[in-house]
PDB file of N, CA and C in Angstrom:
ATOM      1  N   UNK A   1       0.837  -1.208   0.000  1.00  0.00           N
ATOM      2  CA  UNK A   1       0.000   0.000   0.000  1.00  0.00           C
ATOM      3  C   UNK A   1       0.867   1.253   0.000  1.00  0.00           C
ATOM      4  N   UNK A   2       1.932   1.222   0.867  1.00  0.00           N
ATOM      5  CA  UNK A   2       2.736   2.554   1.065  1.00  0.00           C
ATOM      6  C   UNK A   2       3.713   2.588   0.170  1.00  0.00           C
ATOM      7  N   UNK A   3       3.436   1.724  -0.728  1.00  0.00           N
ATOM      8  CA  UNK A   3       5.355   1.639  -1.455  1.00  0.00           C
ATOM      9  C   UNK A   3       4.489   1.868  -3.177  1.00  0.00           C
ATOM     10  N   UNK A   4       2.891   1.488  -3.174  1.00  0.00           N
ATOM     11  CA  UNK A   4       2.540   2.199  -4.393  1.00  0.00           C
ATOM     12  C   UNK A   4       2.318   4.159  -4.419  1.00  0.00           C
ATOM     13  N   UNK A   5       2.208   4.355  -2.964  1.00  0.00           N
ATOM     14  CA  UNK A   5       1.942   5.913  -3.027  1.00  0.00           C
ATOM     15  C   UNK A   5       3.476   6.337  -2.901  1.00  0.00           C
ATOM     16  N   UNK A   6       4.240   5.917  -2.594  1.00  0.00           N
ATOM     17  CA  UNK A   6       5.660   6.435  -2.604  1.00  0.00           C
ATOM     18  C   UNK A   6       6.570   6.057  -4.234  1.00  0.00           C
ATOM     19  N   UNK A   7       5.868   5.205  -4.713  1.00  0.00           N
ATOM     20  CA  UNK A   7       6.200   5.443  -5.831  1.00  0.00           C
ATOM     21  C   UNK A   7       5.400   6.312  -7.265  1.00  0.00           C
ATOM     22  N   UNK A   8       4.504   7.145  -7.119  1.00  0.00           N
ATOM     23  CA  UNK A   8       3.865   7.958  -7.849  1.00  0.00           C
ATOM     24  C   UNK A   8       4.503   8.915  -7.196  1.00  0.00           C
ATOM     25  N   UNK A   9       5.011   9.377  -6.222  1.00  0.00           N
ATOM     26  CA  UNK A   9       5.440  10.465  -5.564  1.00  0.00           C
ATOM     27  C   UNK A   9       7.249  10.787  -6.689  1.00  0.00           C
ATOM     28  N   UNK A  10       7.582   9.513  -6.314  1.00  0.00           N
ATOM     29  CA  UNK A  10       9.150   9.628  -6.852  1.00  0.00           C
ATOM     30  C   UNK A  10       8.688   9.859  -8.732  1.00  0.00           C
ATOM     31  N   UNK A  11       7.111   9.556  -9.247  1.00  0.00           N
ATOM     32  CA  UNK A  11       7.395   9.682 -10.656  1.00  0.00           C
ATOM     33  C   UNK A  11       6.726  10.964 -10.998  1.00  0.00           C
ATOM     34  N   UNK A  12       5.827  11.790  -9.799  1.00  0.00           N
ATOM     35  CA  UNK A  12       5.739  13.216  -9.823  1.00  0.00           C
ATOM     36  C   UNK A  12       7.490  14.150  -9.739  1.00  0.00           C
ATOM     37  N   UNK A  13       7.819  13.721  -9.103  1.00  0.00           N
ATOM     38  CA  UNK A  13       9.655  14.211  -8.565  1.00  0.00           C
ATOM     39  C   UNK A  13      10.282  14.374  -9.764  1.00  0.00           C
ATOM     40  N   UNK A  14      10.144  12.840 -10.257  1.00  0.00           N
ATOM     41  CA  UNK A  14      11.398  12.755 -11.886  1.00  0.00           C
ATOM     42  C   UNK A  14      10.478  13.811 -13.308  1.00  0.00           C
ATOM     43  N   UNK A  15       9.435  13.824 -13.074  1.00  0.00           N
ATOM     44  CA  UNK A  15       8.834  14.580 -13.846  1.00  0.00           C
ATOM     45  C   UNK A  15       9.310  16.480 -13.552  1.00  0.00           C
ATOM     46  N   UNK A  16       8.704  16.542 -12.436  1.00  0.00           N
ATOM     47  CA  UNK A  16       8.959  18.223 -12.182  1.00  0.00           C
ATOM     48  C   UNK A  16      10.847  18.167 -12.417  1.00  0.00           C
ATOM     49  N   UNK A  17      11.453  17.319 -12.185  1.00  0.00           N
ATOM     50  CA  UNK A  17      13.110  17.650 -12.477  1.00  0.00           C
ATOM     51  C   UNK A  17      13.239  17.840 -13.666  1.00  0.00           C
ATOM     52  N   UNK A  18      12.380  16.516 -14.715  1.00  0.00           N
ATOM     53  CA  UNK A  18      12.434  16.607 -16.288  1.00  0.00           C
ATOM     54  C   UNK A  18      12.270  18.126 -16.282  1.00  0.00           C
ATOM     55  N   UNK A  19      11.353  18.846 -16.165  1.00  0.00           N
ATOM     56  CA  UNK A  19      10.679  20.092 -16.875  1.00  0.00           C
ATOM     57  C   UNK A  19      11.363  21.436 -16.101  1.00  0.00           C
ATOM     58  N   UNK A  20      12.394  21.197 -14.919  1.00  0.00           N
ATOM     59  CA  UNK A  20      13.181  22.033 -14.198  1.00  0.00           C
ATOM     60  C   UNK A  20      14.085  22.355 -15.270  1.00  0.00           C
ATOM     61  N   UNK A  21      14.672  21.010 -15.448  1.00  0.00           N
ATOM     62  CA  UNK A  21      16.282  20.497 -16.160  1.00  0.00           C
ATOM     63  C   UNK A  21      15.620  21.427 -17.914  1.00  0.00           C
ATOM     64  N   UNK A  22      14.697  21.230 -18.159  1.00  0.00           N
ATOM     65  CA  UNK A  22      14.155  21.701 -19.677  1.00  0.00           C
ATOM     66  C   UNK A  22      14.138  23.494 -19.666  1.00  0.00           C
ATOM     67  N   UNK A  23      13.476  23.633 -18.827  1.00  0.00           N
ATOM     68  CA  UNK A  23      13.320  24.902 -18.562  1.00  0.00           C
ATOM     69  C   UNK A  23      14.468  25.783 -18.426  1.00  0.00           C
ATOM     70  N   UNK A  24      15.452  25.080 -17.644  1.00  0.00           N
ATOM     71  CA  UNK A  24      16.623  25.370 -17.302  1.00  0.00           C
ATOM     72  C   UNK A  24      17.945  25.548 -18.648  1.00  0.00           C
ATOM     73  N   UNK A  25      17.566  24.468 -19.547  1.00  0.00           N
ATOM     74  CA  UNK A  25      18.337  24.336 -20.626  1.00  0.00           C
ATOM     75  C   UNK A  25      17.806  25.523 -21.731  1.00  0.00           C
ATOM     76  N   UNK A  26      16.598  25.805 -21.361  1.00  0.00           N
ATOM     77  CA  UNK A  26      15.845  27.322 -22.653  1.00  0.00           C
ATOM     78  C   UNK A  26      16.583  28.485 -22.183  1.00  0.00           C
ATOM     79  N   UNK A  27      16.542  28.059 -20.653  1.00  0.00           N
ATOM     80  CA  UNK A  27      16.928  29.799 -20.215  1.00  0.00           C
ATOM     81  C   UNK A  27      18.349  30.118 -20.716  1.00  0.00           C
ATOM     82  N   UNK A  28      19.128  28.844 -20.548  1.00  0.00           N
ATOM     83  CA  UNK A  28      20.626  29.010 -20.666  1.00  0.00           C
ATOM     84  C   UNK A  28      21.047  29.584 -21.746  1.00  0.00           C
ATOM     85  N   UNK A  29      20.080  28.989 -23.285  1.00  0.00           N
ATOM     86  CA  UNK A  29      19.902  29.613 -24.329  1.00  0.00           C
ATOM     87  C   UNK A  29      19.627  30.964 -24.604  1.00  0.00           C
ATOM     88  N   UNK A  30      18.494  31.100 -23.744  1.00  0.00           N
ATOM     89  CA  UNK A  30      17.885  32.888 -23.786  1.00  0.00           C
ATOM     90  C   UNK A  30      19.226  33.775 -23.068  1.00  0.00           C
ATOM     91  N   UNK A  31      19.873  33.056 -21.999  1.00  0.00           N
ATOM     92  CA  UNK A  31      20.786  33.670 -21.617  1.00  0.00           C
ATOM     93  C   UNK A  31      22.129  34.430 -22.271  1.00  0.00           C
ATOM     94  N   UNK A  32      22.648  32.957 -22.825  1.00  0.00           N
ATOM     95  CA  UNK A  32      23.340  32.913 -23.922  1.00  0.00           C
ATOM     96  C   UNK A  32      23.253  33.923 -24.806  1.00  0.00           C
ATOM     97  N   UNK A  33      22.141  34.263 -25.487  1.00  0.00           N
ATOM     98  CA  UNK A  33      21.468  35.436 -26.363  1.00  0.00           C
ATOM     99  C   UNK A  33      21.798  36.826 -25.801  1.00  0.00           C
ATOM    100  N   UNK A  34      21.054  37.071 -24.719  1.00  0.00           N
ATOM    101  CA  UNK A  34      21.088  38.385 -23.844  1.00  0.00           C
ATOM    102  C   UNK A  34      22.520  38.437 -23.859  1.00  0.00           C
ATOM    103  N   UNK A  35      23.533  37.685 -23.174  1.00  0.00           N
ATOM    104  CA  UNK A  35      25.148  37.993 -23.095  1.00  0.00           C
ATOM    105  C   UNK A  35      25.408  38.440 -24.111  1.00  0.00           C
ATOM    106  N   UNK A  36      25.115  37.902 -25.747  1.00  0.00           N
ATOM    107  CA  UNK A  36      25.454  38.220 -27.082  1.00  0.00           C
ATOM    108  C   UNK A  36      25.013  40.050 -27.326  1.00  0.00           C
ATOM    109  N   UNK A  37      23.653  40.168 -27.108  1.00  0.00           N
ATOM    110  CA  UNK A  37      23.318  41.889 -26.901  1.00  0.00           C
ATOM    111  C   UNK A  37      23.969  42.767 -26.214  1.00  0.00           C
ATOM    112  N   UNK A  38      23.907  42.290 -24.829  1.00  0.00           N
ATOM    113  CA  UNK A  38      24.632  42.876 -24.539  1.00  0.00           C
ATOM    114  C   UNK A  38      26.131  42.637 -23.374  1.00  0.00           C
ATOM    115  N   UNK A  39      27.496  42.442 -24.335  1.00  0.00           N
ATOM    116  CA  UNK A  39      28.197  42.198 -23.539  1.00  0.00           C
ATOM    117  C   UNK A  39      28.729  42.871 -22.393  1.00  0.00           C
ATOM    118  N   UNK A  40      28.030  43.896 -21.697  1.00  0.00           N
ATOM    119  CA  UNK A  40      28.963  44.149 -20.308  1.00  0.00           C
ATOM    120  C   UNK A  40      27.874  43.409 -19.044  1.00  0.00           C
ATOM    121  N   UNK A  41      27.027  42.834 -19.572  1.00  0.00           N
ATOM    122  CA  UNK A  41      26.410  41.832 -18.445  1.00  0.00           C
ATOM    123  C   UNK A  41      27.392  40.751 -18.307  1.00  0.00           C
TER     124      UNK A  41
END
C-alpha cells in the first residue's frame, strides 16, 4: 500500500526535475542570447 503511493510520488519528482532540467536548458539559451546583446552583463 505505502510503497505504491511512494512510488507515484518519486514519478511526480522525476517529472517536475524533467521540466526544471528543460526549462533550465531554454533559459541558458535565452541567456546565452542576452550575453550576445549585450556584452557588459
Amino acid at each position: 500500500m505505502g510503497g505504491s503511493s511512494r512510488h507515484s510520488a518519486a514519478i511526480v519528482t522525476y517529472t517536475l526535475l524533467f521540466k526544471l532540467a528543460h526549462e533550465h536548458s531554454v533559459r541558458i539559451d535565452s541567456t546565452a542570447e542576452e550575453a550576445r546583446l549585450f556584452p557588459a552583463n
